[in-house]
N, C-alpha and C. Protein backbone atom coordinates (compact mmCIF):
# COMPACT_ATOMS: atom_id res chain seq x y z
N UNK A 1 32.43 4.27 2.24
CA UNK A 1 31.23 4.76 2.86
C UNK A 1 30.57 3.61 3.61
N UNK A 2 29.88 4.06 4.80
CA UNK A 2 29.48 2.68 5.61
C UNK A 2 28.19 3.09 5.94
N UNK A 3 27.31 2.84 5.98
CA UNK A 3 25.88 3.38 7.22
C UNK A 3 25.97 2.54 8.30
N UNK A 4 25.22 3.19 9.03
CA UNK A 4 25.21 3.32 10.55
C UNK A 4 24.18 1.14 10.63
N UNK A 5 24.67 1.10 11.96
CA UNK A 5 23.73 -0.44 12.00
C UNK A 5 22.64 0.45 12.26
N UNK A 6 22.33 1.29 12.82
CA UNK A 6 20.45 1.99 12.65
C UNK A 6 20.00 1.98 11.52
N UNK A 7 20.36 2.06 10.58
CA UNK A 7 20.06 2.02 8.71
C UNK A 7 19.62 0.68 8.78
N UNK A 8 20.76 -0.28 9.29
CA UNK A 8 20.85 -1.61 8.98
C UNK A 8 19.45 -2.13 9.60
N UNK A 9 19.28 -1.93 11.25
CA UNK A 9 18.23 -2.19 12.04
C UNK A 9 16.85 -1.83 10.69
N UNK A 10 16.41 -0.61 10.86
CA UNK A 10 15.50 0.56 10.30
C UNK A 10 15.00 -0.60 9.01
N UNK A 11 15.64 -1.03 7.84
CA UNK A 11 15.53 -1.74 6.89
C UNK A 11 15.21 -2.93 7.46
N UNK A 12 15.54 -3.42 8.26
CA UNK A 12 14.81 -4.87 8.62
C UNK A 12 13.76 -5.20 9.51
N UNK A 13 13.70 -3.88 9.93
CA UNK A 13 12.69 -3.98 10.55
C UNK A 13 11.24 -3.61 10.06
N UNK A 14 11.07 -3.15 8.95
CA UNK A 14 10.53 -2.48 7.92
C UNK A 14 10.67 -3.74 7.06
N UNK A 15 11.31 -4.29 6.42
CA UNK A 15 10.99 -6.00 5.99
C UNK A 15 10.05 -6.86 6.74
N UNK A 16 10.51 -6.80 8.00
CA UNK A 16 9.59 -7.99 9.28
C UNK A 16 7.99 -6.98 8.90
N UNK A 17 7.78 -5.50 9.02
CA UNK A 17 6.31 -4.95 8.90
C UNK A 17 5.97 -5.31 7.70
N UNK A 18 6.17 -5.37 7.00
CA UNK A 18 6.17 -5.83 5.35
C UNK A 18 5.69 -6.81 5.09
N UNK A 19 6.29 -7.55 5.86
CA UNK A 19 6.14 -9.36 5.34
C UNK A 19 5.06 -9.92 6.52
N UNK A 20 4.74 -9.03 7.61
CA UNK A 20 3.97 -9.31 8.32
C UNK A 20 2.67 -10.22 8.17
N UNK A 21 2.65 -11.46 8.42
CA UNK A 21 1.29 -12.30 7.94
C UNK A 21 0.28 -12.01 8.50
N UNK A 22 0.11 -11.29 9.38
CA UNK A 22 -0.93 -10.86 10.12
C UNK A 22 -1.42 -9.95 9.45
N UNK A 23 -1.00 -9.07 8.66
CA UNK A 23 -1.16 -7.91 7.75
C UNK A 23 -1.50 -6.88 8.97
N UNK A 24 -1.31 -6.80 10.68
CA UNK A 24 -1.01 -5.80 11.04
C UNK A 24 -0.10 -5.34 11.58
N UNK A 25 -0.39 -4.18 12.68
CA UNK A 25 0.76 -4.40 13.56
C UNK A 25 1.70 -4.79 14.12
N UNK A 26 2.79 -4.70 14.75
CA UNK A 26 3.50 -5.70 15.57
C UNK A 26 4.41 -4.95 16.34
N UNK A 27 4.33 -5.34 17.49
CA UNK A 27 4.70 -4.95 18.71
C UNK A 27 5.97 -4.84 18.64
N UNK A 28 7.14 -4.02 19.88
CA UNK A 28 8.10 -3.38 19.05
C UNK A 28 9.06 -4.15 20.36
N UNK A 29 8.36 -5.17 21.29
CA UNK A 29 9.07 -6.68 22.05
C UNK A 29 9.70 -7.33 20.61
N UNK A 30 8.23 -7.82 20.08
CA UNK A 30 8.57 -8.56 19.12
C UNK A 30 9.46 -8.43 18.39
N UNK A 31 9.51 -7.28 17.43
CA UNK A 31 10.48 -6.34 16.60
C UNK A 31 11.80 -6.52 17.12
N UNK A 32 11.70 -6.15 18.47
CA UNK A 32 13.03 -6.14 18.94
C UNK A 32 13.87 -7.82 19.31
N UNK A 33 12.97 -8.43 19.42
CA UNK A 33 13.24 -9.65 19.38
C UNK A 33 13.64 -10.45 18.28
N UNK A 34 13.03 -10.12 17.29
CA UNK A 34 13.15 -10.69 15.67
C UNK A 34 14.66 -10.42 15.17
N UNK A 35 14.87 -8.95 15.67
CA UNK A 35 16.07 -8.13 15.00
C UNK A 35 17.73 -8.45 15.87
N UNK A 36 16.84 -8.89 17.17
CA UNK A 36 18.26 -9.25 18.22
C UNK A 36 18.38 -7.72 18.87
N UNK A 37 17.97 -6.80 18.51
CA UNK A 37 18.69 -5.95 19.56
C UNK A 37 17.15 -5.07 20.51
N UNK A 38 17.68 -4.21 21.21
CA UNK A 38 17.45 -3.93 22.38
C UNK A 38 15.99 -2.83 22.32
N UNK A 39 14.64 -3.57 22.98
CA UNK A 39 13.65 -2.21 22.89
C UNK A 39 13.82 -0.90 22.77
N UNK A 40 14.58 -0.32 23.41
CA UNK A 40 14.93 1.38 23.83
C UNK A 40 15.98 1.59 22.19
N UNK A 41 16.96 0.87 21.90
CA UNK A 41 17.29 1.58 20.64
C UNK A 41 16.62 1.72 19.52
N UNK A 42 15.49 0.20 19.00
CA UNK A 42 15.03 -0.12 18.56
C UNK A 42 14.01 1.01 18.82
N UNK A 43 13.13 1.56 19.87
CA UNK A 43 12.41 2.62 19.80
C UNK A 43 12.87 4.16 19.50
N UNK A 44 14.04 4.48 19.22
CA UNK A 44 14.26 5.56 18.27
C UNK A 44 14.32 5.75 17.47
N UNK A 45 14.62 4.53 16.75
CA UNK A 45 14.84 4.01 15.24
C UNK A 45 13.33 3.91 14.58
N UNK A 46 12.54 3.30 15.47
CA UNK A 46 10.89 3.47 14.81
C UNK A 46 10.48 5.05 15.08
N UNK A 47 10.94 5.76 16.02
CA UNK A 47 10.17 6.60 16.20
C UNK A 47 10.89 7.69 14.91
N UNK A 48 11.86 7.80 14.58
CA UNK A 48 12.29 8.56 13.50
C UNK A 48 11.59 8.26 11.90
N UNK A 49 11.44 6.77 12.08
CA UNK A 49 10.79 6.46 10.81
C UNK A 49 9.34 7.02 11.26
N UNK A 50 8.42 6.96 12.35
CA UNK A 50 7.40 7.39 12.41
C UNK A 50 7.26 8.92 12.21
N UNK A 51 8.11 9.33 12.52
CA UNK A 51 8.35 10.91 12.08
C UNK A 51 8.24 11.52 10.50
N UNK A 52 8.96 10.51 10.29
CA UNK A 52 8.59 10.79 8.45
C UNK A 52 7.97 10.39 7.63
N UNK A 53 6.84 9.35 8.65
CA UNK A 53 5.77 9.01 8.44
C UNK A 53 6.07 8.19 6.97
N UNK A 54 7.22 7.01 7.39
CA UNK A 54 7.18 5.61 6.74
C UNK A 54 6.45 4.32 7.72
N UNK A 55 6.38 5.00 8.98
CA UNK A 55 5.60 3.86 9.96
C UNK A 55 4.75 5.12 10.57
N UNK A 56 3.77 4.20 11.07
CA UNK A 56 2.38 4.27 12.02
C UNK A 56 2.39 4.21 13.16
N UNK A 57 2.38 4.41 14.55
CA UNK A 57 2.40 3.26 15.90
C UNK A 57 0.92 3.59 16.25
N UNK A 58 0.60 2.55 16.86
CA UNK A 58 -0.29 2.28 16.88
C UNK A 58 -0.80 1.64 18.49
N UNK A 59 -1.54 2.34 19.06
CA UNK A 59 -1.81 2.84 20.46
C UNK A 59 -2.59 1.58 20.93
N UNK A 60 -2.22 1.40 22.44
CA UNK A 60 -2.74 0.62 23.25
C UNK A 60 -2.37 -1.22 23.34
N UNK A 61 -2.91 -1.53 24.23
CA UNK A 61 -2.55 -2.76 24.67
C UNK A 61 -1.88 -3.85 23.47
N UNK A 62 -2.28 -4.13 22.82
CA UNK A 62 -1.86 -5.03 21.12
C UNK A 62 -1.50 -3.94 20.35
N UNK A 63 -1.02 -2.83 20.30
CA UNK A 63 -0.52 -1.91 19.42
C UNK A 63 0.89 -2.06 19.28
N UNK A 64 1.67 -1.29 18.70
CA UNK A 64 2.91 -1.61 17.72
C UNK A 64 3.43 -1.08 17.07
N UNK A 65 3.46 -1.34 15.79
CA UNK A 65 3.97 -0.71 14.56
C UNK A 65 3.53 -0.76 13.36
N UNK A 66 3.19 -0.59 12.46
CA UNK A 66 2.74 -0.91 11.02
C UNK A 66 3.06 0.14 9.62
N UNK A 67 3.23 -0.22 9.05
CA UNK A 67 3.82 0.43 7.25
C UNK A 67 2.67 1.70 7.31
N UNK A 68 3.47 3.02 7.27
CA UNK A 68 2.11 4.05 6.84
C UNK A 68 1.82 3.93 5.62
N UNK A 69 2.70 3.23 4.76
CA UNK A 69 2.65 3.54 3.47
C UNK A 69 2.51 2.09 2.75
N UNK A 70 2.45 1.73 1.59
CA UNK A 70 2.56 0.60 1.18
C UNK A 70 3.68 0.09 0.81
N UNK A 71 4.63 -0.91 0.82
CA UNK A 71 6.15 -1.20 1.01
C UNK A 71 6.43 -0.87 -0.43
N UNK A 72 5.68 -1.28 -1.33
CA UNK A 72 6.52 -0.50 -2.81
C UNK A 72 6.72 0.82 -3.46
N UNK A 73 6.21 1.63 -1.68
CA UNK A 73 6.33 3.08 -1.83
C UNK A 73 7.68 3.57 -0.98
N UNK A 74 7.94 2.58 -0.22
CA UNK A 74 9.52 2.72 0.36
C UNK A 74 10.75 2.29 -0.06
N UNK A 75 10.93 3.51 -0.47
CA UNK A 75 12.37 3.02 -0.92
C UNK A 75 13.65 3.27 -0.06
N UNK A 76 14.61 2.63 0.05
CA UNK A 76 16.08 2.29 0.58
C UNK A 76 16.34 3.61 0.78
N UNK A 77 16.33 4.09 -0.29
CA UNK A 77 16.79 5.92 -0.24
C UNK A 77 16.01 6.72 1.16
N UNK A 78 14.47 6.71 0.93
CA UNK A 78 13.83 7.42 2.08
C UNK A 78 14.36 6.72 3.49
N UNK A 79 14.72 5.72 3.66
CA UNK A 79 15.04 4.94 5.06
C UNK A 79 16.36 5.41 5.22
N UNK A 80 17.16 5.60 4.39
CA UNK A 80 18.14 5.85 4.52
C UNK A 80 18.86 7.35 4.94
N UNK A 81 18.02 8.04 3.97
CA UNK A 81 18.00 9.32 4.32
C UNK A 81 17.01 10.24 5.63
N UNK A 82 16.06 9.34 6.13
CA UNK A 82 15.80 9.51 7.32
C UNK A 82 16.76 9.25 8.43
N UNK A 83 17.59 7.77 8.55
CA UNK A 83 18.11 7.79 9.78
C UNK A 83 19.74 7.95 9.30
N UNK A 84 20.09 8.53 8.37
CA UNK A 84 21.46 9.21 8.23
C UNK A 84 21.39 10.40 7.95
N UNK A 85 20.40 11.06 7.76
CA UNK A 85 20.18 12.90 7.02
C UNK A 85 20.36 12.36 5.74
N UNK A 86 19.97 13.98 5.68
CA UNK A 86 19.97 13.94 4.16
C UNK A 86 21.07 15.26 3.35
N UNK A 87 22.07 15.19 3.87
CA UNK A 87 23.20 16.06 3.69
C UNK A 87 24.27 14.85 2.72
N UNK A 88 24.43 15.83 2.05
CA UNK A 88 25.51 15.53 0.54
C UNK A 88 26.76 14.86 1.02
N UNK A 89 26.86 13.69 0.33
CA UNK A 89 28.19 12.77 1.04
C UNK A 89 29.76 13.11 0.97
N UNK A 90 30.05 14.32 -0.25
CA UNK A 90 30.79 14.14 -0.14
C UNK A 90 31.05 16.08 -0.75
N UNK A 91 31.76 16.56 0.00
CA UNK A 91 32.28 18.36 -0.06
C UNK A 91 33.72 18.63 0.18
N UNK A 92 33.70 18.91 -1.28
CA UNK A 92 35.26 19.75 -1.44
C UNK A 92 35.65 20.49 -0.66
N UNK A 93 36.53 20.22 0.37
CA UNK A 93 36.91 21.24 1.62
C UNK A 93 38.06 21.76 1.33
N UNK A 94 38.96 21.59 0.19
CA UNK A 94 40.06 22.06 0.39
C UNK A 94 40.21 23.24 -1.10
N UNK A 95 39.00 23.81 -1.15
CA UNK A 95 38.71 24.80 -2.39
C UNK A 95 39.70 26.21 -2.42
N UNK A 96 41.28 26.46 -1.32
CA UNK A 96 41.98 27.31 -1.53
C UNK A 96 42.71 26.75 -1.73
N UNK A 97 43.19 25.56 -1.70
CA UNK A 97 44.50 25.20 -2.13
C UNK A 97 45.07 25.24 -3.77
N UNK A 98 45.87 25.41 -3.84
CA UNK A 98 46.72 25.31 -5.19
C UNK A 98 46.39 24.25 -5.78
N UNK A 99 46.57 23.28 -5.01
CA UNK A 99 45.63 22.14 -6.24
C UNK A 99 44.32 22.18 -6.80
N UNK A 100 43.30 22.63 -5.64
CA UNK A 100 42.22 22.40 -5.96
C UNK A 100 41.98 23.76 -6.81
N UNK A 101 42.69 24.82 -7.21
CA UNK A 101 42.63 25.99 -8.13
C UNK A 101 43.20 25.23 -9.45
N UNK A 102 44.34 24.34 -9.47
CA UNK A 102 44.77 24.40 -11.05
C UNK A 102 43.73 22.90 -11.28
N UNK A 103 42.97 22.23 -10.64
CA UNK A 103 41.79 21.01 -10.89
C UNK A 103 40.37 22.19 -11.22
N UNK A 104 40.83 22.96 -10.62
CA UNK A 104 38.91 23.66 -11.25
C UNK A 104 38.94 24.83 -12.07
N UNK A 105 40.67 24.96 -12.62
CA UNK A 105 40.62 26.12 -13.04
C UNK A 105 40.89 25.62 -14.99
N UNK A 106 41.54 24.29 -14.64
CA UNK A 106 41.72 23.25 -15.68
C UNK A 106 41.07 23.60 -16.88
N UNK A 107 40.87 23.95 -18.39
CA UNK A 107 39.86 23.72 -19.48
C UNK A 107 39.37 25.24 -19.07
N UNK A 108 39.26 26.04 -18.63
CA UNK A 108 38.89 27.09 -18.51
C UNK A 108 40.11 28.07 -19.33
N UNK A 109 39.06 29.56 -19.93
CA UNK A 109 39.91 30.49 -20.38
C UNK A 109 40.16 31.18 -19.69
N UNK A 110 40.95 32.69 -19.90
CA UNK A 110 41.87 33.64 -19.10
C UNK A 110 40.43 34.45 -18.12
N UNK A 111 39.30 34.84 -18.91
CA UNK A 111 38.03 35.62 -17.80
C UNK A 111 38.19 34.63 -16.80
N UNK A 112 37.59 33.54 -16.76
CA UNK A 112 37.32 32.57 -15.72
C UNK A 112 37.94 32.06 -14.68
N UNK A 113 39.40 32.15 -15.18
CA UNK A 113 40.28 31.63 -13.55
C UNK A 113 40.21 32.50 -12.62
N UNK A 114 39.95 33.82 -12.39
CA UNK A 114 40.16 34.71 -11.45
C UNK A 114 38.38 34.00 -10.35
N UNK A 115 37.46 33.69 -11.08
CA UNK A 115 36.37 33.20 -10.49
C UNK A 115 36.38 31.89 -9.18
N UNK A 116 36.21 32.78 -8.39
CA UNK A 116 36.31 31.77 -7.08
C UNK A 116 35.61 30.94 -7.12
N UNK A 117 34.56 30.74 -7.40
CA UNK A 117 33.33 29.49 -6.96
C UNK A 117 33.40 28.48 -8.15
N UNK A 118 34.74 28.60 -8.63
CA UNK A 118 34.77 27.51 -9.63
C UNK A 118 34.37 25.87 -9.63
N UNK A 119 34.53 25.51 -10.59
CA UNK A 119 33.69 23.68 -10.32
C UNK A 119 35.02 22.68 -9.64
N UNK A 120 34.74 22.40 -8.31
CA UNK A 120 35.79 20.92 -8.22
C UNK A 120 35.65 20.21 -9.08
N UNK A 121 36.67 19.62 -9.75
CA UNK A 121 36.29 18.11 -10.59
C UNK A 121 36.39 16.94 -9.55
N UNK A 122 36.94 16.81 -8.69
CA UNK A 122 36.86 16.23 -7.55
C UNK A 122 35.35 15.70 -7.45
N UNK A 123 35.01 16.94 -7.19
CA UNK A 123 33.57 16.97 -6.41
C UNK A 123 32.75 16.64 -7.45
N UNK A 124 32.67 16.78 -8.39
CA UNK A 124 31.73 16.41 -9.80
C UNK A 124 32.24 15.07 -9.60
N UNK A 125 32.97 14.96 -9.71
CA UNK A 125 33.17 12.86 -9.45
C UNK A 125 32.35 12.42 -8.41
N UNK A 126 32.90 13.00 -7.34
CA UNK A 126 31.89 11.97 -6.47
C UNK A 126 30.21 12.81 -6.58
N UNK A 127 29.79 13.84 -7.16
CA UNK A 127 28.61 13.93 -6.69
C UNK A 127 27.85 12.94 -7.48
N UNK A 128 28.54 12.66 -8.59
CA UNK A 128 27.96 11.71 -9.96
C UNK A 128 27.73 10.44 -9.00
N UNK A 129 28.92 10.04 -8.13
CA UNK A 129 28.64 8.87 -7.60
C UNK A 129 27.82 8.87 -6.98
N UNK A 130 27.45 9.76 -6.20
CA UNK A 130 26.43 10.16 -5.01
C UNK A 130 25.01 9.68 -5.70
N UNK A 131 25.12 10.40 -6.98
CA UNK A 131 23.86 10.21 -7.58
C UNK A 131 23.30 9.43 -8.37
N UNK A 132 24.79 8.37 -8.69
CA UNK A 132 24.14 6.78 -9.26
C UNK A 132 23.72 6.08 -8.27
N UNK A 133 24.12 6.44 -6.86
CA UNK A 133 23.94 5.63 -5.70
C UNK A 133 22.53 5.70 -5.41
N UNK A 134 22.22 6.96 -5.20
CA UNK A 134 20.52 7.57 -4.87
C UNK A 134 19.86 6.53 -5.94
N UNK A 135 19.83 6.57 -7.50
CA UNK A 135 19.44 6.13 -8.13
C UNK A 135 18.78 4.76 -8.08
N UNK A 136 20.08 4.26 -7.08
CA UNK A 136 19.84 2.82 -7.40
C UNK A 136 19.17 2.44 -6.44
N UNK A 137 19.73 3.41 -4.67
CA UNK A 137 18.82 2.71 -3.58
C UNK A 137 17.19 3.34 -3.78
N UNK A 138 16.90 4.61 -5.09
CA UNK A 138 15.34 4.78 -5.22
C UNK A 138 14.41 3.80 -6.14
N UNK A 139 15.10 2.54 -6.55
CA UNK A 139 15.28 1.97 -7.32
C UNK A 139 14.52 0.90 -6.39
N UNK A 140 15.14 0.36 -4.97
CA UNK A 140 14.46 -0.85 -4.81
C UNK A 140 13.94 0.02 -3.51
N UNK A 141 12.89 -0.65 -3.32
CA UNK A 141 12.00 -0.36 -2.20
C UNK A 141 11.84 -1.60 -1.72
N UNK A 142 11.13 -1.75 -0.01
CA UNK A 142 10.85 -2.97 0.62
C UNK A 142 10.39 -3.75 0.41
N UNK A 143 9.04 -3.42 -0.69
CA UNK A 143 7.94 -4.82 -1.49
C UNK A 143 9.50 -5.21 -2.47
N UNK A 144 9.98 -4.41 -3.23
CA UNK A 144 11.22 -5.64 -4.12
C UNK A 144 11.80 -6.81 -2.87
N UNK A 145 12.26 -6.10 -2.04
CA UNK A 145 13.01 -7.43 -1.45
C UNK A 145 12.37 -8.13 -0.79
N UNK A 146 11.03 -7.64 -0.22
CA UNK A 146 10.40 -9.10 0.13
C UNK A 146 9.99 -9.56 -0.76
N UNK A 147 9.60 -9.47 -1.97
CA UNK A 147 8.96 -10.19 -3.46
C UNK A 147 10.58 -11.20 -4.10
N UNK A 148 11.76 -10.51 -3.65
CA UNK A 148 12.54 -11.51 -4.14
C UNK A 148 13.10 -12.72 -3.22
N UNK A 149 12.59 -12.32 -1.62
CA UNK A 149 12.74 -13.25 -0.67
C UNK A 149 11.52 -14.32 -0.81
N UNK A 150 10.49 -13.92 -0.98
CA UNK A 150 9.30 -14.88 -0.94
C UNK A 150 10.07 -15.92 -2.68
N UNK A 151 10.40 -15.08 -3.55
CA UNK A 151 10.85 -15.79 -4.90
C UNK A 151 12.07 -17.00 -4.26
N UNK A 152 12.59 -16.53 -3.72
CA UNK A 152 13.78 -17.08 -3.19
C UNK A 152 13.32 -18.96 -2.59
N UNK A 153 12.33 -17.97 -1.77
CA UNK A 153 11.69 -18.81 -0.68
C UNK A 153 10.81 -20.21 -1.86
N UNK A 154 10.11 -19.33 -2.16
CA UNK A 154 9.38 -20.56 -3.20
C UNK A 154 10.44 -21.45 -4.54
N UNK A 155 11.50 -20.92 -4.46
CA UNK A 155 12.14 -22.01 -5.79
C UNK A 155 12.74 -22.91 -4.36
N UNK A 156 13.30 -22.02 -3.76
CA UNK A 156 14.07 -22.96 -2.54
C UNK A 156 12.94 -24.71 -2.06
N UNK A 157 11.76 -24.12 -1.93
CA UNK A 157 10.94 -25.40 -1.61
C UNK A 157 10.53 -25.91 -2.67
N UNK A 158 10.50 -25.32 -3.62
CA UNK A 158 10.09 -26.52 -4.80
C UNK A 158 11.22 -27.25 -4.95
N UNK A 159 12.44 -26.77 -4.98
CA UNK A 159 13.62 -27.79 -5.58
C UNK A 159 13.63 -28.72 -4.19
N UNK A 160 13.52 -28.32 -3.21
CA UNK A 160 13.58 -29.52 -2.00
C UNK A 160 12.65 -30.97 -2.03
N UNK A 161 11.45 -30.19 -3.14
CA UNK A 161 10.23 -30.91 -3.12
C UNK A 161 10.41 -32.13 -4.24
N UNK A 162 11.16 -31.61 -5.07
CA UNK A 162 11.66 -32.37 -6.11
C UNK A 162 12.21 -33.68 -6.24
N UNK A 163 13.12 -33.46 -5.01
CA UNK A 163 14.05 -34.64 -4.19
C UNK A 163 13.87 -35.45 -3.99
């Protein structure tokens, strides 16, 4: 499984609003400058997050961008599932075949095999995965990783300081 570099963009750019020292806005030159890539892609990518109202923009001359929400209310999952959907990763497509009848028909008694909408085990595998995954990206939100970058940041200069 891969996500899209818009995921990739979307998350860091949402770090840079985050970590923002200005504690406001920031212009989406800048943004686009910080991130390396290009205003116009970079403005679909905010405007989708502004859609689901994880960002703000914010009108006129010094206007920009800014967190609608507070970063330890965003999690990986919502960013993620904004600019990839939010459709199930992974669907048993091959539910007439002979295999996928003696895998879901498996542990079952004589009423039950004739039942079409039986369970993939296939698909119970990966949905489990699907859903340790959710778990984990609802797990960290943007304040974690800038709180472990600033951590990062501060042992990094004390041990320099040490020297």
């Amino acid at each position: 499984m891969q996500f899209s570099k818009s995921t990739d963009y979307a998350l860091h750019a949402l770090l840079h609003l985050g970590n923002s020292e200005r504690h406001n806005n920031v212009g989406i030159k800048e943004l686009a400058v910080t991130l390396g890539v290009s205003e116009s892609y970079l403005s679909k990518i905010m405007s989708k997050l502004r859609q689901d109202g994880i960002v703000r923009a914010v009108p006129g001359v010094n206007g920009g961008y800014e967190l609608a929400k507070p970063a330890d209310q965003i999690t990986f999952l919502d960013v993620i599932q904004v600019i990839e959907g939010r459709q199930q990763m992974f669907e048993c497509s091959n539910t007439n075949s002979q295999q996928h009848q003696l895998l879901a028909d498996e542990g079952t008694d004589q009423g039950h095999q004739a039942r079409r909408g039986s369970e993939c085990l296939v698909e119970k595998v990966m949905y489990g995965a699907e859903q340790q995954l959710h778990q984990y990206l609802q797990a960290h939100t943007i304040q974690t990783v800038i709180d472990e970058a600033l951590k990062r940041n501060c042992s990094g200069n004390h041990d320099k300081n040490k020297k």
